[in-house]
N, C-alpha and C. Protein backbone atom coordinates (compact mmCIF):
# COMPACT_ATOMS: atom_id res chain seq x y z
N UNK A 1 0.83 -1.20 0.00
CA UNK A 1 0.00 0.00 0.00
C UNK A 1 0.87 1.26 0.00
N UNK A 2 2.03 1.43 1.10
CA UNK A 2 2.94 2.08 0.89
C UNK A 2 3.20 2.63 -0.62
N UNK A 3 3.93 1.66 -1.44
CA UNK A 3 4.76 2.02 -2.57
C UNK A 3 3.20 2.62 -3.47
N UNK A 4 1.97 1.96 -3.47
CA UNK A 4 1.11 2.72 -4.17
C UNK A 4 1.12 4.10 -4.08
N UNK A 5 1.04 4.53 -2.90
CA UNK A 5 0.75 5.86 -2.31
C UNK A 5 1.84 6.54 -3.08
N UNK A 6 3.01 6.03 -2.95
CA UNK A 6 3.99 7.02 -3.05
C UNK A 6 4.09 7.08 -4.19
N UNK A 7 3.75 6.07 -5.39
CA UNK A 7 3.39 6.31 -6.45
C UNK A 7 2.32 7.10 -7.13
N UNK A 8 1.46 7.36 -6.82
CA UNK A 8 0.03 8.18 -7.06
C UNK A 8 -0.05 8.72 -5.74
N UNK A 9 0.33 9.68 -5.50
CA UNK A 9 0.39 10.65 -4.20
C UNK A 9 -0.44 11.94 -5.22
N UNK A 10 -0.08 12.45 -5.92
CA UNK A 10 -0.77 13.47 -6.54
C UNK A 10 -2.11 12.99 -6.87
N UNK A 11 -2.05 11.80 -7.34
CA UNK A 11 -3.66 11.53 -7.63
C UNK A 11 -4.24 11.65 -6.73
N UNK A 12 -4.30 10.75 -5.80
CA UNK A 12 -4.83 10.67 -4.39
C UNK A 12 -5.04 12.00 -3.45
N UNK A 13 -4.26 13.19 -3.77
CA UNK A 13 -4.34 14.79 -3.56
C UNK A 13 -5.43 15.04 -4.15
N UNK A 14 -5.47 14.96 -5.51
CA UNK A 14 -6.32 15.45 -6.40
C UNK A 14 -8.05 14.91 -6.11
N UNK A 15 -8.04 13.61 -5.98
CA UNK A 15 -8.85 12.95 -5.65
C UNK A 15 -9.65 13.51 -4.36
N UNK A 16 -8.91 13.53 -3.24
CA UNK A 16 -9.50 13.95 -2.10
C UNK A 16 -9.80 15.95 -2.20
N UNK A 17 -8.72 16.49 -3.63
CA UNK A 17 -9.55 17.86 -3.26
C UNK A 17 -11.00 18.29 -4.11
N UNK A 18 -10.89 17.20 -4.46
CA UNK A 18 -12.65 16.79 -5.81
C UNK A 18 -13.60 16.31 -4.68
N UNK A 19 -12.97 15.80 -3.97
CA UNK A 19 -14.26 15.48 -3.36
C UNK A 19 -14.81 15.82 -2.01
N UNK A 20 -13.95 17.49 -1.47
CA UNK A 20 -14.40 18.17 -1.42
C UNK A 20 -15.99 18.93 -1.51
N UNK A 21 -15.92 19.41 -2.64
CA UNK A 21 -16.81 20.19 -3.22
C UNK A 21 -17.79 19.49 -3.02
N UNK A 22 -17.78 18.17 -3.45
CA UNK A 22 -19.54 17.08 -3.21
C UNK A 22 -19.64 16.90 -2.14
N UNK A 23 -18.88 17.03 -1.32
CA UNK A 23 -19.36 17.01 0.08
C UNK A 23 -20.29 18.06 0.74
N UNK A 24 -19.58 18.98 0.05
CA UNK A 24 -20.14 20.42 0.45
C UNK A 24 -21.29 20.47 -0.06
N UNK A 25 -22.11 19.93 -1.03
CA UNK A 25 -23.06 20.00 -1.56
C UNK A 25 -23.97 18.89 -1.25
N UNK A 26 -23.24 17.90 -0.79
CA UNK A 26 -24.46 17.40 -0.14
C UNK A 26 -24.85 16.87 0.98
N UNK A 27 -23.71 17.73 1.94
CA UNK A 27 -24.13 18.02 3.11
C UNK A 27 -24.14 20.15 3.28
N UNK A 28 -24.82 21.06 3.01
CA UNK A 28 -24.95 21.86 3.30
C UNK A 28 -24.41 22.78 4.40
N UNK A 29 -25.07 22.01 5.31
CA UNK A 29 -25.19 22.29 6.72
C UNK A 29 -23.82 22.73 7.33
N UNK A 30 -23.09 22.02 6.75
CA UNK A 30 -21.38 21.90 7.61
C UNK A 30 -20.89 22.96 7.71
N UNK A 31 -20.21 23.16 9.24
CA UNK A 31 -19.72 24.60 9.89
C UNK A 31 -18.99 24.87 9.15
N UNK A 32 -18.47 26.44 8.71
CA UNK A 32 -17.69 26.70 8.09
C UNK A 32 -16.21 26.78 8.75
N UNK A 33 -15.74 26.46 9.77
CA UNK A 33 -14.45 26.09 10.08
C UNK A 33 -14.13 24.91 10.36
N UNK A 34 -15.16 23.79 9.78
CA UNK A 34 -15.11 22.56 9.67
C UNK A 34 -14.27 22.58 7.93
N UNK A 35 -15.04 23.46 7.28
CA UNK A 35 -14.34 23.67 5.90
C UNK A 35 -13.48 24.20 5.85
N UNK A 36 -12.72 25.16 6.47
CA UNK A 36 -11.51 25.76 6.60
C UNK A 36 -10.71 24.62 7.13
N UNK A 37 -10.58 24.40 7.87
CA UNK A 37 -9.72 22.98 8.62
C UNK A 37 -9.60 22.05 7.25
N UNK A 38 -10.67 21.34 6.11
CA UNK A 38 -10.33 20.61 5.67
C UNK A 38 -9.74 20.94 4.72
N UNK A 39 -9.84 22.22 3.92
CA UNK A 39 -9.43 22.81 3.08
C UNK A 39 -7.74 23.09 3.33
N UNK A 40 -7.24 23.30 4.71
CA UNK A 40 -6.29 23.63 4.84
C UNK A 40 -5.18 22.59 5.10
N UNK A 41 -6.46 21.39 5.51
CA UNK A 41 -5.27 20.21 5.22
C UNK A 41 -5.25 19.73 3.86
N UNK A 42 -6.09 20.31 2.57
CA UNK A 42 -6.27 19.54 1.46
C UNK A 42 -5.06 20.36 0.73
N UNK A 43 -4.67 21.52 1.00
CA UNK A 43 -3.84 22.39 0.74
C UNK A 43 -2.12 21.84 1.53
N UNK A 44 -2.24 21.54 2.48
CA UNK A 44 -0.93 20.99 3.13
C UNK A 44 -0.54 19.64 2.41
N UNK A 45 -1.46 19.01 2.28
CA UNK A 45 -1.48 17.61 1.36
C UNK A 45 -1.02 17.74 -0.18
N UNK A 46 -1.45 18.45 -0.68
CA UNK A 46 -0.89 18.89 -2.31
C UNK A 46 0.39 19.22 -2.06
N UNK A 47 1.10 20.21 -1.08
CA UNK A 47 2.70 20.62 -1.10
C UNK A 47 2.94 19.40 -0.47
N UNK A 48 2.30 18.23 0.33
CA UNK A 48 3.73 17.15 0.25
C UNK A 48 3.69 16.00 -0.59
N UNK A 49 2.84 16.19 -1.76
CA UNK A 49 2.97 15.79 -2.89
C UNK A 49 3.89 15.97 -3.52
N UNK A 50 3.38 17.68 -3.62
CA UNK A 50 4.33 18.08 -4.67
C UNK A 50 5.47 18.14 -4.34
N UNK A 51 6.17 18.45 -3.47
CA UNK A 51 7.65 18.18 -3.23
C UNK A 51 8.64 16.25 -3.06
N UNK A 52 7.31 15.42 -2.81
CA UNK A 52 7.66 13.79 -2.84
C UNK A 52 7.86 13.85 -4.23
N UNK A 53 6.81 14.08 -5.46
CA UNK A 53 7.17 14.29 -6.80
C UNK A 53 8.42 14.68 -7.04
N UNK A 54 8.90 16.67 -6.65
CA UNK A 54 9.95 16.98 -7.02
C UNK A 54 11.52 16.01 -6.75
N UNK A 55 11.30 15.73 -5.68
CA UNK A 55 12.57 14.28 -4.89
C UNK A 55 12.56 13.64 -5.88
N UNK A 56 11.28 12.88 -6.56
CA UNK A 56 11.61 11.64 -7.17
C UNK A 56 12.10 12.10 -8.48
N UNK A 57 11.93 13.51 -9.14
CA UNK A 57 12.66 13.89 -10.68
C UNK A 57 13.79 14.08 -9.96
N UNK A 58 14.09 14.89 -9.19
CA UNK A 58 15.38 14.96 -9.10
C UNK A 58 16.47 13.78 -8.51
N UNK A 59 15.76 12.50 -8.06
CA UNK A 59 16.77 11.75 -7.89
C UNK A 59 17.00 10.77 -9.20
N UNK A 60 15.94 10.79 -10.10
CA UNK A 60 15.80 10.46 -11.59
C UNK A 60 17.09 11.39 -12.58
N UNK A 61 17.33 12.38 -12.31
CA UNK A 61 17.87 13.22 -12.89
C UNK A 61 19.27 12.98 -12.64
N UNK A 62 19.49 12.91 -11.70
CA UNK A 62 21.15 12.65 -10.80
C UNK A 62 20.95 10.90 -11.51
N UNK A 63 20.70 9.93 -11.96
CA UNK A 63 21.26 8.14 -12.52
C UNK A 63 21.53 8.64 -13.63
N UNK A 64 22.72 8.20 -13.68
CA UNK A 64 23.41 7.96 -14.97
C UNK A 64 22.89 7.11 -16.47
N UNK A 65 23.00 7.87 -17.65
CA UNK A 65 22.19 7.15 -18.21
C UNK A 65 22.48 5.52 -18.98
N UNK A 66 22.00 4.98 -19.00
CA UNK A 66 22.69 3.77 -19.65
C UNK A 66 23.26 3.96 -20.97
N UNK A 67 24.60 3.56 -20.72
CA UNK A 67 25.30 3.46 -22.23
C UNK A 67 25.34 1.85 -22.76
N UNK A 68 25.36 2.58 -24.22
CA UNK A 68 25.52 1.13 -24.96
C UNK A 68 27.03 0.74 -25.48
């Protein structure tokens, strides 16, 4: 499960900030610093995506390429 995650970490960002919005819509009612709180972890969650991503180009970048 691990290596999935760390493989589709952006999806799984993306995923959870989509579904968001349907929540919000079909539950109404929900406090609005219930939405700030989730919003702000859906926002903390995308930057440690995006920087697990940036690690993995840049340790892609630093292997040598195969010669023939």
């Amino acid at each position: 499960m691990k290596d999935f995650v760390s493989t589709h970490s952006v999806r799984l960002a993306a995923l959870l900030a989509a579904l968001v919005p349907l929540l919000i819509s079909r539950w109404p009612g929900i406090p609005w610093e219930a939405l700030v709180a989730v919003l702000a972890a859906v926002l903390g969650l995308g930057e440690v995506a995006q920087r697990h991503e940036d690690n993995k180009t840049a340790e892609a970048l630093y292997d040598e390429p195969p010669t023939d």
